[in-house]
C-alpha atoms as a PDB file:
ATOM      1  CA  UNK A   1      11.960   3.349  -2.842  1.00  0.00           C
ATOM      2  CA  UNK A   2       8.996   5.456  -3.763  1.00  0.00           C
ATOM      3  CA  UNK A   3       8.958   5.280  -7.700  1.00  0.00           C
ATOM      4  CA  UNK A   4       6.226   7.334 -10.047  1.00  0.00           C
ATOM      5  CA  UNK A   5       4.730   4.055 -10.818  1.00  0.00           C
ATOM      6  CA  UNK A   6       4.911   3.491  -6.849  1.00  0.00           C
ATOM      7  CA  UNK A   7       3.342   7.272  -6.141  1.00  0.00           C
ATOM      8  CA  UNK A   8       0.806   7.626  -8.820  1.00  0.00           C
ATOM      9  CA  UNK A   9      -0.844   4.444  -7.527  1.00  0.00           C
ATOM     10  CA  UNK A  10      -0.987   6.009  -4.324  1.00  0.00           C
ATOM     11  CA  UNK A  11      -2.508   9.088  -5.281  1.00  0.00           C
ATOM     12  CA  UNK A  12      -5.316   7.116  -7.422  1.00  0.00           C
ATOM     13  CA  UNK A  13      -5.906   5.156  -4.377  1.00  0.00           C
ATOM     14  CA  UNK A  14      -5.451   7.030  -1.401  1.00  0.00           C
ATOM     15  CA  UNK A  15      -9.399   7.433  -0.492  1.00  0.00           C
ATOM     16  CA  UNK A  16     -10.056   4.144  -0.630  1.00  0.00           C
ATOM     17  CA  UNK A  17      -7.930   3.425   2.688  1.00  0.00           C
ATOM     18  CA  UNK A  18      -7.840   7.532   3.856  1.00  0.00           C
ATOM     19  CA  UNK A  19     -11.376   9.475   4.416  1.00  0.00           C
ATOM     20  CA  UNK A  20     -10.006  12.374   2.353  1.00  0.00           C
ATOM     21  CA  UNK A  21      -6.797  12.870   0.575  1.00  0.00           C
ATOM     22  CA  UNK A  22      -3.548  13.413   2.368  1.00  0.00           C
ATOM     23  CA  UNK A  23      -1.481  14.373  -0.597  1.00  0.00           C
ATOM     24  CA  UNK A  24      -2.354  16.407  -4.200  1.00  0.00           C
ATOM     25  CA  UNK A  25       1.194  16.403  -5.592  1.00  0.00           C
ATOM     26  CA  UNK A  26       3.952  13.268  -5.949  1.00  0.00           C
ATOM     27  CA  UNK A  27       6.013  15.541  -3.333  1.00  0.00           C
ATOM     28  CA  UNK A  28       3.214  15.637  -0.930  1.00  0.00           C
ATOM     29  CA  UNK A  29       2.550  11.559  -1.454  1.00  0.00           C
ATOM     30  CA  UNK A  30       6.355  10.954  -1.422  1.00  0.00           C
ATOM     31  CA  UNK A  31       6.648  12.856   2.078  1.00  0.00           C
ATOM     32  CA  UNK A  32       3.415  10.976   3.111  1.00  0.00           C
ATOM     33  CA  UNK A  33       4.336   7.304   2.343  1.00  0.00           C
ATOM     34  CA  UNK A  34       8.311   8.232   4.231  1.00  0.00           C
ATOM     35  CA  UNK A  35       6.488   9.271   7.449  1.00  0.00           C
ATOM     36  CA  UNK A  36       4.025   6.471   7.427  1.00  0.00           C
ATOM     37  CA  UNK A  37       7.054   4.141   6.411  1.00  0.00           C
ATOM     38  CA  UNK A  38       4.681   2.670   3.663  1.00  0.00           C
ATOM     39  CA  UNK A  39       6.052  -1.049   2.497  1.00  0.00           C
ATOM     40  CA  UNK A  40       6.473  -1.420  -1.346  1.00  0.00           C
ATOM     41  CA  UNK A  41       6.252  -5.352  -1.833  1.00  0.00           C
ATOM     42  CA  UNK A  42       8.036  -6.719  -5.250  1.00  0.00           C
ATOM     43  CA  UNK A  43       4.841  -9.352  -5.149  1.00  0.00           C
ATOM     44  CA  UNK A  44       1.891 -10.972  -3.770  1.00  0.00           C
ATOM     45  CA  UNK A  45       4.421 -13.445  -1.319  1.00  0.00           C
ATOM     46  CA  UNK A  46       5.645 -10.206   0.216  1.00  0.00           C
ATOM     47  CA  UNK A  47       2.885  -8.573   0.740  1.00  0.00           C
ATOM     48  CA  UNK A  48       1.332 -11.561   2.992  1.00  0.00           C
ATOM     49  CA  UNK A  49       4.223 -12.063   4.619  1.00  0.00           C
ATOM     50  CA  UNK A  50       4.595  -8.455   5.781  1.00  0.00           C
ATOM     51  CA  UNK A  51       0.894  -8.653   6.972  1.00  0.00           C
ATOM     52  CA  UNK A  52       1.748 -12.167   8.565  1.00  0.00           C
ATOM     53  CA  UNK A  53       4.220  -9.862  10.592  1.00  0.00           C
ATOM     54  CA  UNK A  54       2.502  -7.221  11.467  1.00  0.00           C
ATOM     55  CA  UNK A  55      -1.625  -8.301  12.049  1.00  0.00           C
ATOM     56  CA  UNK A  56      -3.901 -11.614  12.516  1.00  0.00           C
ATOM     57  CA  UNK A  57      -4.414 -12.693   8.790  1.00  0.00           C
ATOM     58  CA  UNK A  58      -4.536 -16.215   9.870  1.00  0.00           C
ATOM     59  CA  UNK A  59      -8.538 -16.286   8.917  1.00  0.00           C
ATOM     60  CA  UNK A  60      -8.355 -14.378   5.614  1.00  0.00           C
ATOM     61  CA  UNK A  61      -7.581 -16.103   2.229  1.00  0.00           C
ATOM     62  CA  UNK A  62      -4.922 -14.959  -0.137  1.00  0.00           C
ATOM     63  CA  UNK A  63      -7.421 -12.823  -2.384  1.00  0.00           C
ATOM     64  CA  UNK A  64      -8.679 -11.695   0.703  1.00  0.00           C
ATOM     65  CA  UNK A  65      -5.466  -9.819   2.364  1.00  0.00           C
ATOM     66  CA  UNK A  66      -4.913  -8.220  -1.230  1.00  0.00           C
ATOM     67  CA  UNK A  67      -8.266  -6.893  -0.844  1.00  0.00           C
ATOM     68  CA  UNK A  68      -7.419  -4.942   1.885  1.00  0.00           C
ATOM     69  CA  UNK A  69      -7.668  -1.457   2.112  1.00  0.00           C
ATOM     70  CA  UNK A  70      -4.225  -1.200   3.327  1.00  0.00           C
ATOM     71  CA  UNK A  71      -3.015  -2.454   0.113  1.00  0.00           C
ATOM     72  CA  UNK A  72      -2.872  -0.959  -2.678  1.00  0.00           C
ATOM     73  CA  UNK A  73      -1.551  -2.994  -6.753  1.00  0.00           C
ATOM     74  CA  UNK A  74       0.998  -0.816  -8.387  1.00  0.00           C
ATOM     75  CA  UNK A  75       0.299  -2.013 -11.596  1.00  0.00           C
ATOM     76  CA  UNK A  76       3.339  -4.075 -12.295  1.00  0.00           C
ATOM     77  CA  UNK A  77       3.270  -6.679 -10.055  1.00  0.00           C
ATOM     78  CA  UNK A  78       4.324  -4.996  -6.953  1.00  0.00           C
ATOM     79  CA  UNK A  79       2.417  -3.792  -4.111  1.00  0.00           C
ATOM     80  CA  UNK A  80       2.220  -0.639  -2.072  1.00  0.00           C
ATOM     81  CA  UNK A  81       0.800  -1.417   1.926  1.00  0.00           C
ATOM     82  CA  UNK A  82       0.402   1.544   3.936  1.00  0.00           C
ATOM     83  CA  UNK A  83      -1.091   1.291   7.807  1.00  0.00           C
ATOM     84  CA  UNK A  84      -3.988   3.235   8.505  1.00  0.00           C
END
């Protein structure tokens, strides 16, 4: 589930939803993202409709809930969301 493409972008971007980093290594991410049960989304559809599910989005736009910090662009289309 948790691909390098997956965990790199994780490790780029884990202080911008984290104060300080919770992983240094892929195995530290990989074990980090399985005990949060981070989603990976296969596009931008998913990812709303996860949020949809799981928060009030009803007020935010599209580029809006992408935006947030919980959310975090791969790099090939697919999304990683992690809760805080």
């Amino acid at each position: 589930m948790y691909d390098d493409a997956v965990i790199q972008a994780f490790l780029k971007a884990q202080t911008s939803l984290y104060d300080e980093k919770v992983a240094d290594t892929p195995e530290e991410a990989k074990e980090f993202l399985e005990e949060i049960c981070a989603s990976v989304c296969e596009n931008e559809d998913e990812v709303i409709e996860l949020l949809e599910d799981e928060m009030d989005v009803s007020e935010l736009t599209r580029e809006e809930i992408l935006a947030l910090e919980e959310v975090f662009a791969v790099g090939d289309g697919r999304f990683l969301v992690c809760e805080a």
